[in-house]
Protein backbone atom coordinates (compact mmCIF):
# COMPACT_ATOMS: atom_id res chain seq x y z
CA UNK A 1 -19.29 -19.27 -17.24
CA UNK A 2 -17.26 -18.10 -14.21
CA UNK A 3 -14.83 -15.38 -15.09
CA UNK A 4 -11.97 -16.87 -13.34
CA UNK A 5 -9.66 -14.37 -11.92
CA UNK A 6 -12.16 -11.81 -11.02
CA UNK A 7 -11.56 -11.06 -7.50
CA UNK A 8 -7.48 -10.86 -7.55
CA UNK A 9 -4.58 -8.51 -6.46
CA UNK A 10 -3.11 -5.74 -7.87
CA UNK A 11 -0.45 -6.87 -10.24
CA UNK A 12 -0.11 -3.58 -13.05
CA UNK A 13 3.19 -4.20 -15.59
CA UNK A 14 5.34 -2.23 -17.55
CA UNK A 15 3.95 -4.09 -20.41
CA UNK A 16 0.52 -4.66 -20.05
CA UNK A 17 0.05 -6.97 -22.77
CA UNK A 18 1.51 -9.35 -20.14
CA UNK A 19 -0.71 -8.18 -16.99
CA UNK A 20 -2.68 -4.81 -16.37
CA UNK A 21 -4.49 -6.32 -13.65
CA UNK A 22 -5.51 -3.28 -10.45
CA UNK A 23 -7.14 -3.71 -6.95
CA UNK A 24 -7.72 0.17 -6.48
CA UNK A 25 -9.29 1.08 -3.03
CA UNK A 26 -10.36 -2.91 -2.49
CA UNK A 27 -9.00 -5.81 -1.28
CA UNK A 28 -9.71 -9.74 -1.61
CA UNK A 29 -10.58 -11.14 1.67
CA UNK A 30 -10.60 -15.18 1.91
CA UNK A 31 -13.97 -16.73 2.48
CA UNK A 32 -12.83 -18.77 5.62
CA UNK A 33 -16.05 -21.06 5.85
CA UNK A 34 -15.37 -22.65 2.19
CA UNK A 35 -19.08 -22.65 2.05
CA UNK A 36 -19.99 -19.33 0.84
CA UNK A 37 -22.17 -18.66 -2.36
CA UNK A 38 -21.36 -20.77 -4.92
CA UNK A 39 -17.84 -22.26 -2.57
CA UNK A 40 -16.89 -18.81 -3.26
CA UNK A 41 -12.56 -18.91 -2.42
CA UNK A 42 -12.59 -14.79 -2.03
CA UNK A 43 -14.20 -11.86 -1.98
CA UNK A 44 -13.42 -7.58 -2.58
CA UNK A 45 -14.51 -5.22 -0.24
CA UNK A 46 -14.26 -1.81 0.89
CA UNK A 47 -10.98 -0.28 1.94
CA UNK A 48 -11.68 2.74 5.04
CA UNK A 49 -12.62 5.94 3.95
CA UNK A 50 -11.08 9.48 5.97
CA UNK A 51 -13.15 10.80 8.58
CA UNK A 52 -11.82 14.01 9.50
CA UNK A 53 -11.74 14.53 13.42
CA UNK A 54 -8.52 17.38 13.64
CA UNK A 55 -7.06 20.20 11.70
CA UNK A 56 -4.79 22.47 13.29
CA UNK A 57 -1.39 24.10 12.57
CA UNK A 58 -0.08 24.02 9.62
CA UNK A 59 1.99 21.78 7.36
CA UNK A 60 2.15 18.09 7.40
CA UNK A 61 1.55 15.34 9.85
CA UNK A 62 5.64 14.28 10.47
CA UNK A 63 4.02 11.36 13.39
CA UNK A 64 1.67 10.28 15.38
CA UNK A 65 2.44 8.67 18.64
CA UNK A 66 0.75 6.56 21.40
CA UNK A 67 2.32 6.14 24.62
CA UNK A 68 1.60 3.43 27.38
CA UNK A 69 -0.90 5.65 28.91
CA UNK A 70 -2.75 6.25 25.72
CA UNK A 71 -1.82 9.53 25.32
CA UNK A 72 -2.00 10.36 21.80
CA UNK A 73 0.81 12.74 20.55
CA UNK A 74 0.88 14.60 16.91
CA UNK A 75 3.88 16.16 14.84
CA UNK A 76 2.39 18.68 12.84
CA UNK A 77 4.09 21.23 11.30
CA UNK A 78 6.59 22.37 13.79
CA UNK A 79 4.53 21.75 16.27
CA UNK A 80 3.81 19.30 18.95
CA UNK A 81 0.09 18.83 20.05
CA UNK A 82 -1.72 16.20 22.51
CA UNK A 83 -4.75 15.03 21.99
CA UNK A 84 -7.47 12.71 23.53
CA UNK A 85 -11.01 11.10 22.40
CA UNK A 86 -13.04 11.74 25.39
CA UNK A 87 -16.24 9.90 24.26
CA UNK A 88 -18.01 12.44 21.99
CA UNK A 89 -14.77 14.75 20.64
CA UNK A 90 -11.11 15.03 19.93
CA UNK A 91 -9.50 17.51 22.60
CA UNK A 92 -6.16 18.83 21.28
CA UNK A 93 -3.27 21.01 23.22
CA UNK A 94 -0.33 22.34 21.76
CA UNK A 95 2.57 21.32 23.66
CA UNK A 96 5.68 23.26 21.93
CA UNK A 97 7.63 23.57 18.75
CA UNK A 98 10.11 21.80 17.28
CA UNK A 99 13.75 23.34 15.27
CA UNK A 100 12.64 21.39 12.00
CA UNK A 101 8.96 21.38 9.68
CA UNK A 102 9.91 18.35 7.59
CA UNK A 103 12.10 15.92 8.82
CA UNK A 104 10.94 12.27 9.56
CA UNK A 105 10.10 12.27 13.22
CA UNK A 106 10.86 9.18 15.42
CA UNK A 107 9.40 8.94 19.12
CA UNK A 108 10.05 6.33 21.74
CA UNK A 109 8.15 6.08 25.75
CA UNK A 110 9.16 4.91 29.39
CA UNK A 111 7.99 5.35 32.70
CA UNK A 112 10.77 6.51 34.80
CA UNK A 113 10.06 6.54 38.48
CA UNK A 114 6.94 9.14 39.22
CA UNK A 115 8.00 10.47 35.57
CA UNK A 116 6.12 9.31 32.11
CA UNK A 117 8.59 10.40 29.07
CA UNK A 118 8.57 10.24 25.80
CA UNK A 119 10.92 11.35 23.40
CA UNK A 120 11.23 12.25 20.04
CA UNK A 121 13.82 12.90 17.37
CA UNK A 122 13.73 15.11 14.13
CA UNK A 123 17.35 13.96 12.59
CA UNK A 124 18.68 17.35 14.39
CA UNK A 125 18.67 17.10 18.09
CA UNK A 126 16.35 15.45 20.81
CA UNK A 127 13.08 16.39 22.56
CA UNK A 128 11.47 15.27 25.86
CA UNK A 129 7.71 15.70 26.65
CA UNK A 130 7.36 14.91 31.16
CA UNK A 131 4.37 14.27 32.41
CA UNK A 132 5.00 13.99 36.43
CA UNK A 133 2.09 11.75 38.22
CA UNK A 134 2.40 13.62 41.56
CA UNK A 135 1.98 16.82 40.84
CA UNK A 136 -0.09 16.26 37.19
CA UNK A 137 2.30 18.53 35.14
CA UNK A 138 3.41 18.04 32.22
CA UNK A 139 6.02 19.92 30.38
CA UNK A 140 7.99 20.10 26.76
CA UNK A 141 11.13 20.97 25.45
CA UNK A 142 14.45 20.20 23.76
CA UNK A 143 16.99 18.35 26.20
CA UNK A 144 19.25 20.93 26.80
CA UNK A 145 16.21 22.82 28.67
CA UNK A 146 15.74 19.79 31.34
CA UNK A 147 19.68 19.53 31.58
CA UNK A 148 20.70 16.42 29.65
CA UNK A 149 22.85 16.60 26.71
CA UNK A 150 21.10 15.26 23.23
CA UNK A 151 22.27 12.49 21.11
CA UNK A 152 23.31 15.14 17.97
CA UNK A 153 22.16 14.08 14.49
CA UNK A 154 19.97 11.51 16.39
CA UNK A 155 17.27 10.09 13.27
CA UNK A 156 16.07 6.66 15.01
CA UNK A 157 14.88 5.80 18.68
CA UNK A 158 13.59 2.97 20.01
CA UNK A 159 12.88 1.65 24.17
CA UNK A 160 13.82 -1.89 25.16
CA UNK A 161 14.03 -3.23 28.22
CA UNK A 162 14.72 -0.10 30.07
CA UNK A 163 17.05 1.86 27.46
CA UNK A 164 16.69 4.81 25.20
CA UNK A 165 18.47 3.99 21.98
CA UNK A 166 19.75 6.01 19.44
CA UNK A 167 20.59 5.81 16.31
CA UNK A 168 22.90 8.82 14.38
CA UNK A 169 22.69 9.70 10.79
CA UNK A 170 25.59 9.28 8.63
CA UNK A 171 26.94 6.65 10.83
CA UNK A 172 27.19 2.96 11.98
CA UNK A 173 27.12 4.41 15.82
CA UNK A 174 24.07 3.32 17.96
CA UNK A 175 23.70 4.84 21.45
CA UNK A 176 22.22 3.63 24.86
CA UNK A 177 21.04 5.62 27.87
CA UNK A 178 21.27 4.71 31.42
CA UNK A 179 19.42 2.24 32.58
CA UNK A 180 15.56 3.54 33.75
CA UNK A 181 17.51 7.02 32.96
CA UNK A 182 17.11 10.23 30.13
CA UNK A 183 20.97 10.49 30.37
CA UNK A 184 23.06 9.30 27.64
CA UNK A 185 26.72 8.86 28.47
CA UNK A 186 28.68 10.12 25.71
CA UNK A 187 30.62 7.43 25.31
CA UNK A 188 27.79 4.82 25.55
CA UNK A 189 27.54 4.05 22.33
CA UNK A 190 28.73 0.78 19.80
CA UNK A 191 29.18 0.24 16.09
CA UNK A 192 27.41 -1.54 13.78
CA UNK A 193 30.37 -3.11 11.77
CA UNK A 194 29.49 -6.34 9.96
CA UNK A 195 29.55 -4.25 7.07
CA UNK A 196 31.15 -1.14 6.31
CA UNK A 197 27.64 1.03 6.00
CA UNK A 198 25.79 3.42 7.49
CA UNK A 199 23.05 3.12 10.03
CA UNK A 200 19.76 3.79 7.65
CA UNK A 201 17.28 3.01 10.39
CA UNK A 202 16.50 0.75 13.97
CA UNK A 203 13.21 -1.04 15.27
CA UNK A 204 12.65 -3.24 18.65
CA UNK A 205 10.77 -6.12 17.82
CA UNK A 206 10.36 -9.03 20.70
CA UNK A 207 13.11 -6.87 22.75
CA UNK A 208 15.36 -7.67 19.71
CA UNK A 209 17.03 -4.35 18.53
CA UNK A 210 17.29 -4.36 14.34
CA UNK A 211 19.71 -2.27 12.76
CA UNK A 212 19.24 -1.42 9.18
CA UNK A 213 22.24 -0.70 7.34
CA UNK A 214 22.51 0.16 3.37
CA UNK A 215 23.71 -3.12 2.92
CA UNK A 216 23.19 -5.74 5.97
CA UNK A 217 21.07 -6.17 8.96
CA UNK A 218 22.26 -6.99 12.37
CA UNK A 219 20.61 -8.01 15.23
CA UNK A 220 21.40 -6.92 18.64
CA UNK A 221 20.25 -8.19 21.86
CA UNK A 222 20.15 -7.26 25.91
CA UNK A 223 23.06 -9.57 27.53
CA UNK A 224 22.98 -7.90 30.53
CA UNK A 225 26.40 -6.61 30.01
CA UNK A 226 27.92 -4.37 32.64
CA UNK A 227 30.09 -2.68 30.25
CA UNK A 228 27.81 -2.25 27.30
CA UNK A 229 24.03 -4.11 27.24
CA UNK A 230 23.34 -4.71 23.54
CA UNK A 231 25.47 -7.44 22.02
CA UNK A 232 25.17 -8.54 18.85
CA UNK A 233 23.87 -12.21 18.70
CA UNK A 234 24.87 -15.25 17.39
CA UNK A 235 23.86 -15.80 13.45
CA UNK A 236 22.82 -11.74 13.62
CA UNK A 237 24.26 -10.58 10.42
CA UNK A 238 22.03 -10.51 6.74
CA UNK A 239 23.68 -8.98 3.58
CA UNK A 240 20.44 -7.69 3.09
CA UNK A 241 20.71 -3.63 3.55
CA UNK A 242 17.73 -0.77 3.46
CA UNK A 243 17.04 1.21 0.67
CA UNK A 244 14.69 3.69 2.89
CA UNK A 245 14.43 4.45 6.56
CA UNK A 246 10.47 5.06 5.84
CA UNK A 247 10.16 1.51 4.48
CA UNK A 248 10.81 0.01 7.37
CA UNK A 249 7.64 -1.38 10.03
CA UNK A 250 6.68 -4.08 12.15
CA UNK A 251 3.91 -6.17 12.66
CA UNK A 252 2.84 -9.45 14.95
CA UNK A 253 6.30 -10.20 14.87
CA UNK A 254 7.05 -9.23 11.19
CA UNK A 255 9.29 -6.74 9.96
CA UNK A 256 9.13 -5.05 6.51
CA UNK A 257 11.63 -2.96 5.08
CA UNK A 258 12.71 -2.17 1.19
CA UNK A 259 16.07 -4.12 0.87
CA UNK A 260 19.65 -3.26 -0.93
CA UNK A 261 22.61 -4.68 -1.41
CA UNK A 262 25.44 -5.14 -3.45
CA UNK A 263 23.96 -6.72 -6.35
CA UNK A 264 21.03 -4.25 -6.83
CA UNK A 265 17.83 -2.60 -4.70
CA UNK A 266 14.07 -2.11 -4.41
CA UNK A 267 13.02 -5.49 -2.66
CA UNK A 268 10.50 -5.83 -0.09
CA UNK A 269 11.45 -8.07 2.23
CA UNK A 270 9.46 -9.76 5.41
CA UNK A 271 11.46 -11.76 8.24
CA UNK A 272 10.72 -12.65 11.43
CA UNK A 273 13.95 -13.39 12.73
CA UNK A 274 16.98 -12.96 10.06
CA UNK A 275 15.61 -14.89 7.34
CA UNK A 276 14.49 -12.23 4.87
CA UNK A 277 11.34 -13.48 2.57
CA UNK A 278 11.05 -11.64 -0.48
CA UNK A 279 7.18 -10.25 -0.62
CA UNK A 280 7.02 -7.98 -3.53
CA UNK A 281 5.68 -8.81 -6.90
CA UNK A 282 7.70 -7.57 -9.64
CA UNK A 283 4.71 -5.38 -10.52
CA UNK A 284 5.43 -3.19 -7.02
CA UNK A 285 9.41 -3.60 -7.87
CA UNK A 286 8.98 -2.20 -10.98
CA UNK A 287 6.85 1.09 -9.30
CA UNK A 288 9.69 1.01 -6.73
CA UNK A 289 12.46 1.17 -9.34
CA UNK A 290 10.21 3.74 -11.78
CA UNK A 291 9.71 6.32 -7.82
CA UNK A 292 12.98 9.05 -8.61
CA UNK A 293 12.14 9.53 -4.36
CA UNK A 294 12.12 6.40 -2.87
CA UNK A 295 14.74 7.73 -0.42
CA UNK A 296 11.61 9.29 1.34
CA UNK A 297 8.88 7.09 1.06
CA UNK A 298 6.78 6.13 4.11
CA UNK A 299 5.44 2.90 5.41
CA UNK A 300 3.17 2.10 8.87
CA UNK A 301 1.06 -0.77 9.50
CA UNK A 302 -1.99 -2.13 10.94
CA UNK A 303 -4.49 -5.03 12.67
CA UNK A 304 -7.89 -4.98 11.15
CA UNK A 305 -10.62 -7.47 11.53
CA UNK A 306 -7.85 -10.26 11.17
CA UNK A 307 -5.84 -8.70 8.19
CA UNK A 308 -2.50 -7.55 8.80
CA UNK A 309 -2.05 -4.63 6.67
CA UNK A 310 1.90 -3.03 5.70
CA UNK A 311 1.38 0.34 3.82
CA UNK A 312 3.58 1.46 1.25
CA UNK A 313 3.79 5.07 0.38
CA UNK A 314 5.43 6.10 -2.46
CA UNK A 315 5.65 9.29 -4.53
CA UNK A 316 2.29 8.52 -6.87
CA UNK A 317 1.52 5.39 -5.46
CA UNK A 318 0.04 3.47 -2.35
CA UNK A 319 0.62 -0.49 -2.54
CA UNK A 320 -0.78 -2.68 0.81
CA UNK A 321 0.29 -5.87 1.47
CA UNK A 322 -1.95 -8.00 3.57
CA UNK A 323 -0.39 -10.99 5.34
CA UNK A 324 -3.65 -12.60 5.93
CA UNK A 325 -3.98 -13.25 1.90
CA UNK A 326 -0.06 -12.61 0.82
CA UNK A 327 -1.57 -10.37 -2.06
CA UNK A 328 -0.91 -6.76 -2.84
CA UNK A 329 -3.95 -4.14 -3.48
CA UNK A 330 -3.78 -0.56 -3.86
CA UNK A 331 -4.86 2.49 -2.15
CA UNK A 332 -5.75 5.91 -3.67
CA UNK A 333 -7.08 9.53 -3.59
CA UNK A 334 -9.04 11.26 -5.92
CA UNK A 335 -7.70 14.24 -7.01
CA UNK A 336 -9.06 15.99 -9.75
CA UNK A 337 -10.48 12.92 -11.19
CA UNK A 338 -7.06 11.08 -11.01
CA UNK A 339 -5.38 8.65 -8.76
CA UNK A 340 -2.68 9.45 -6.34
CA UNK A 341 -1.11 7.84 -3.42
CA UNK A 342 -3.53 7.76 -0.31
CA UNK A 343 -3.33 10.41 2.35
CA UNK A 344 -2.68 8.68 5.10
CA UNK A 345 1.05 8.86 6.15
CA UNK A 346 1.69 7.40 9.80
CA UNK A 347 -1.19 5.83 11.74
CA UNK A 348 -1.47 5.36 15.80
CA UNK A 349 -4.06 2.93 17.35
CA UNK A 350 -5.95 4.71 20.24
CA UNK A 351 -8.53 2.55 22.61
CA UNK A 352 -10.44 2.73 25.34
CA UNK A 353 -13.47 1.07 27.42
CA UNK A 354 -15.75 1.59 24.99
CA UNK A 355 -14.01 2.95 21.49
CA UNK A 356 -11.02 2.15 19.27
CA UNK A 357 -9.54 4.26 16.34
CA UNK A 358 -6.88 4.15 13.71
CA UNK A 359 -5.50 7.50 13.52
CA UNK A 360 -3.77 8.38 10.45
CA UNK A 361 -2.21 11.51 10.15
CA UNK A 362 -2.21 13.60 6.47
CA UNK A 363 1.52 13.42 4.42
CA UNK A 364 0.20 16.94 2.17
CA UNK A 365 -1.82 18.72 5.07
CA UNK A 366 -2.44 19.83 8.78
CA UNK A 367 -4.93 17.34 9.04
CA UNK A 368 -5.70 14.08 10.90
CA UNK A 369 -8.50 11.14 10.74
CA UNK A 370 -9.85 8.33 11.46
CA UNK A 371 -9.70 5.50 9.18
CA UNK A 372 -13.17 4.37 9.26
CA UNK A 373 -15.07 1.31 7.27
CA UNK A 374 -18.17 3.39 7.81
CA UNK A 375 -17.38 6.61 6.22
CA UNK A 376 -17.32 5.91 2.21
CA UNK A 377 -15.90 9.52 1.10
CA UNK A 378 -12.29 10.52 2.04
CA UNK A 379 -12.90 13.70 4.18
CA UNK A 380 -15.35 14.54 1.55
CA UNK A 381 -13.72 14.09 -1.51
CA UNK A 382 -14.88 10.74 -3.73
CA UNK A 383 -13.03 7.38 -3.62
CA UNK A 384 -12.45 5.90 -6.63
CA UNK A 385 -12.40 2.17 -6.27
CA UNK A 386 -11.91 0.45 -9.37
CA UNK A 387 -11.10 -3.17 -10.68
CA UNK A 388 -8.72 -4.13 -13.46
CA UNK A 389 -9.36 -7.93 -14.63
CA UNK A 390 -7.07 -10.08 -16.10
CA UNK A 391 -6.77 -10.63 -20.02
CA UNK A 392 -9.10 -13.08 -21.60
CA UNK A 393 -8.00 -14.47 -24.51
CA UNK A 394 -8.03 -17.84 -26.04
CA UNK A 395 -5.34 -18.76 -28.16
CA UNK A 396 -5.58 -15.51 -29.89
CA UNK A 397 -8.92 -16.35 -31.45
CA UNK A 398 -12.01 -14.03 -31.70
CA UNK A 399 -13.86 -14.06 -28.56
CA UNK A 400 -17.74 -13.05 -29.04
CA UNK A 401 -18.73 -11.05 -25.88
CA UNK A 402 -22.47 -11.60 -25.35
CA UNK A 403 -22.72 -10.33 -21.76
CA UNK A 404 -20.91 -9.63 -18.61
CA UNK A 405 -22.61 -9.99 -15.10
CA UNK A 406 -21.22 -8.67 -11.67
CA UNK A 407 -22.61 -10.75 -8.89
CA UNK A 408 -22.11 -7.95 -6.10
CA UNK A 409 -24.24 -6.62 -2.97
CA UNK A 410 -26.68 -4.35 -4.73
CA UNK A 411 -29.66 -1.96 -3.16
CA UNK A 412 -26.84 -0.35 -1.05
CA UNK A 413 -27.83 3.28 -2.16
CA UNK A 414 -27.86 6.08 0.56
CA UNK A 415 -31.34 6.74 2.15
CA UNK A 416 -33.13 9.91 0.56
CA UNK A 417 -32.42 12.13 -2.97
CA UNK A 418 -28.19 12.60 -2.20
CA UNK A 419 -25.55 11.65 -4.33
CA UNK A 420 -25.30 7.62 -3.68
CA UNK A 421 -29.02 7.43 -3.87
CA UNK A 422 -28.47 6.18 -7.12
CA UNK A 423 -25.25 4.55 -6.97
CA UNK A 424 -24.18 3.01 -10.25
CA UNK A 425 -21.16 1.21 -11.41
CA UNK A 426 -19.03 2.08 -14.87
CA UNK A 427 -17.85 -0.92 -17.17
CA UNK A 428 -15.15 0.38 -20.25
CA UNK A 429 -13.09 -2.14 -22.11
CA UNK A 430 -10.27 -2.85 -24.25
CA UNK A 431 -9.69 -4.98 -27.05
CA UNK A 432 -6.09 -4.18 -27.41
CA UNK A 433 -4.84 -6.06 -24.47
CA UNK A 434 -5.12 -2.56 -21.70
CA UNK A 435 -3.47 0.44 -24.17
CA UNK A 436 -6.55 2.06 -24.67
CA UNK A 437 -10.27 1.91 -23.66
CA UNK A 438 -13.97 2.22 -24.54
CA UNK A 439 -16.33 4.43 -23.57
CA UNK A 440 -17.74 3.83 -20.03
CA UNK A 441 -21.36 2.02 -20.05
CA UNK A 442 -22.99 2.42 -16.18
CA UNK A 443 -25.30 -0.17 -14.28
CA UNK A 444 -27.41 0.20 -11.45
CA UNK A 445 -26.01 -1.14 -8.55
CA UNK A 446 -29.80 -1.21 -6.91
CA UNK A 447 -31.49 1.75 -4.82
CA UNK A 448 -31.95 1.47 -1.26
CA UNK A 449 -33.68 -1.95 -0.43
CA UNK A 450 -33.47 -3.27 -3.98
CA UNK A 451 -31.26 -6.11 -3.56
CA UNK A 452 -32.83 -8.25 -6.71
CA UNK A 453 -30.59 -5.68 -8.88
CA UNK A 454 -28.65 -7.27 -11.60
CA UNK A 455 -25.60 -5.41 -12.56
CA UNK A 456 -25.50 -6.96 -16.69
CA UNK A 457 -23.76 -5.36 -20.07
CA UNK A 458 -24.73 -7.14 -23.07
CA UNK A 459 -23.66 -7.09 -26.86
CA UNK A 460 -19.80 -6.03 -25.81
CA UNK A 461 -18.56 -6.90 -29.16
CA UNK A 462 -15.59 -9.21 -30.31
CA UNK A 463 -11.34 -9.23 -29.21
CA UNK A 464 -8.72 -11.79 -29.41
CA UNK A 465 -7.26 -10.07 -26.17
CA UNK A 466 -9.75 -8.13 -23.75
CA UNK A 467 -9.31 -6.67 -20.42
CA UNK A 468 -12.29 -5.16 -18.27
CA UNK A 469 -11.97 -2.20 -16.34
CA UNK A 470 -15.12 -1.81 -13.64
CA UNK A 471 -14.97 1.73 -11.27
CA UNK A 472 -17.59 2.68 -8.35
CA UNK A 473 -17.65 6.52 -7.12
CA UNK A 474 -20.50 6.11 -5.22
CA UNK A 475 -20.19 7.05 -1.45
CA UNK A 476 -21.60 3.18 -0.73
CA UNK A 477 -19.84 0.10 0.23
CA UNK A 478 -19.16 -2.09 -2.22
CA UNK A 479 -18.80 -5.79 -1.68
CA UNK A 480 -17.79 -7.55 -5.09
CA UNK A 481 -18.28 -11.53 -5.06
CA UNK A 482 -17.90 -12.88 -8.86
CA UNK A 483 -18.69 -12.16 -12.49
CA UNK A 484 -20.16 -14.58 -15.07
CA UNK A 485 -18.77 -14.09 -18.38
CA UNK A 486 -21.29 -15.61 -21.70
CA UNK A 487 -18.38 -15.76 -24.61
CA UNK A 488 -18.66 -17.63 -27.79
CA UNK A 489 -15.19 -18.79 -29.14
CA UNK A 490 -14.76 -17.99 -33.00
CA UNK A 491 -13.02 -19.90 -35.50
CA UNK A 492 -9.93 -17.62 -36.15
């Protein structure tokens, strides 16, 4: 019979008696046509393995940013670096350095004049990269250098409609520059006071400016105000704050953040406007709640073949919603032969005529890549992808296993005598509802060309409450359909 619930989210309790299910480096991906094998609803596949393409400096990726021109700018270490895909390879320059090696960095781009700017700000003071069209020059350095005075303690910045704005640490103040301008007056700046909180974080999204407080949200707008632009508009108050400046991203419209507010925290939220949509499962709240350092936790997100990906970093976990499904999976890395959250800390799209890559830029080293479906390892190192199913039980009665059957893309091994020649895929169990597990029993998944393969355990022995547990190493792609389950029911 069909195993129902095979191809399903990551949903991993406190308790797992309850639910132990894990989606660990796949994701279910809806079978659109309704006609697929068997009227199939969904299907797993392969999350993007790490293709390396830089390492230099040292440290950790702190951003990666894409300007209108495409130019591609990196925050590693202390350092500032631009780089550019010019067909065959990745061509790198270090620009400068920066007064900080850690802090969250924030960068924002306009075109003023003959003049392309961007700046960026480290929670300390600002910095301005100038790239002058007439004369092909570019140049780098903190403000003070190119004669403006820096918005101090500046952690957020975002461009709309011809404005710089700031937002400060440790306050509810927001500042604007001149219009078209890299000036900021000193006392062009406003309050966020619906609520008496500090400023957490700020995003444009649809020339809307967000302001995330600890406790509310406000939303600001351009009224063409000669005395000060951004007003706040009508019905642009929430009571529902931000936990994390990190948490919070944008995508097609949608903004993400981890909420808080006076009745308690660790909420992801989704809104499109001020209505905030809860999103989480209480499986991810209760990571959230359980992560000592959510304060610093990271998010970005991402447009891939249709799904609309928000990333969740967390100490010891990656969770990944996808808005195309509304389910949660999981990303990992394999680090001595355990899981930990994924590498990838801040991502920037970067296209041309003929390519297009999602950068992603490495929380733990110098390092940057290219999250590609292609590439099955991550810079080398194995992924782990593995599937937690839900509990089958039956009224707490003896279940008689008699086989288990993956229907899966098989004779996917790697041309030649290399490890994923071979590839094989490892069942375990557990009769005592996820607490502990059996020994792992492998399958062939089918060498090169031999796609008749059946992956099939028999004789898996008896349980009022099992839970199976299947893991690929393999540097293949994996494409999971279904499983087929034969189970006799006992009488007690």
């Amino acid at each position: 019979m069909k195993f129902n619930g095979f191809v399903g989210p990551s949903y991993n309790l406190k308790t797992v008696n309850v639910d132990s299910q894990r989606c660990v480096n796949l994701y279910p991906e809806i079978i659109e046509s309704s006609t697929g094998k068997e009227a199939q609803v969904a299907y797993l596949k392969s999350t993007p393995g790490l293709r390396s393409i830089i390492e230099t400096g040292s440290g950790s990726v702190r951003t990666i940013h894409v300007d209108p021109k495409g130019r591609v700018f990196l925050v590693i270490g202390s350092e500032l670096y631009r780089t550019q895909y010019n067909g065959y390879v990745w061509e790198t320059v270090k620009l400068g350095d920066f007064g900080t090696a850690k802090n969250p960095v924030k960068a924002a781009s306009m075109v003023i004049g003959d003049d392309d700017a961007t700046v960026f700000v480290d929670g300390t003071t600002n910095y301005l990269y100038l790239y002058v069209n007439s004369t092909s020059t570019e140049s780098f350095g903190n403000f003070a250098s190119f004669g403006y005075a820096p918005v101090v303690n500046a952690s957020g910045i975002v461009f709309i409609d011809g404005y710089f704005i700031y937002c400060q640490k440790n306050s509810n103040q927001f500042f604007v520059s001149d219009l078209n301008s890299l000036a900021v007056d000193a006392l062009s700046f406003a309050s966020s006071e619906g609520s008496l909180d500090n400023i957490v974080g700020i995003i444009a999204n649809h020339r809307d400016l967000m302001i995330f407080n600890e406790r509310s949200v406000e939303v600001f707008s351009n009224t063409g105000n000669a005395d000060f632009p951004f007003e706040r508009i009508s019905g642009g108050f929430s009571e529902k704050g931000c936990l994390a400046a990190g948490s919070i991203a944008k995508i097609d419209n949608n903004v993400f953040w981890i909420g808080r507010d006076d009745s308690g925290q660790g909420t992801v939220y989704v809104t499109q406007s001020l209505s905030p949509q809860r999103v989480s499962t209480h499986a991810v709240e209760q990571a959230i709640s359980n992560d000592s350092n959510i304060a610093n936790c990271t998010s970005f997100t991402y447009q891939k073949e249709g799904h609309l990906f928000y990333v969740l970093n967390l100490t010891d976990n990656t969770f990944v919603y996808d808005l195309s499904t509304r389910l949660w999976h999981e990303r990992a890395y394999t680090m001595s032969g355990s899981l930990t959250r994924h590498k990838a800390d801040c991502l920037g799209f970067v296209s041309g005529s003929n390519f297009s890559f999602h950068v992603v830029g490495d929380y733990d080293a110098a390092k940057v890549y290219v999250l590609d479906d292609e590439t099955y390892t991550d810079d080398g190192t194995e992924i782990t992808r593995l599937r937690i199913c839900p509990h089958l039980s039956n009224g707490l009665k003896n279940l008689f296993y008699k086989s288990l059957q993956i229907d899966m893309e098989t004779g996917i091994g790697l041309d030649g005598g290399v490890f994923g020649s071979n590839p094989k895929i490892m069942m375990s169990f557990s009769d005592d509802g996820g607490h502990s597990w059996s020994n792992e029993l492998q399958a062939a998944i089918g060498k090169l060309g031999n796609y008749k393969t059946r992956v099939l355990w028999r004789r898996l022995g008896r349980s009022r409450d099992k839970v199976f547990k299947l893991k690929i190493t393999d540097p293949v792609p994996v494409t999971i359909l279904s499983a087929e389950i034969d189970v006799e029911v006992g009488v007690s």
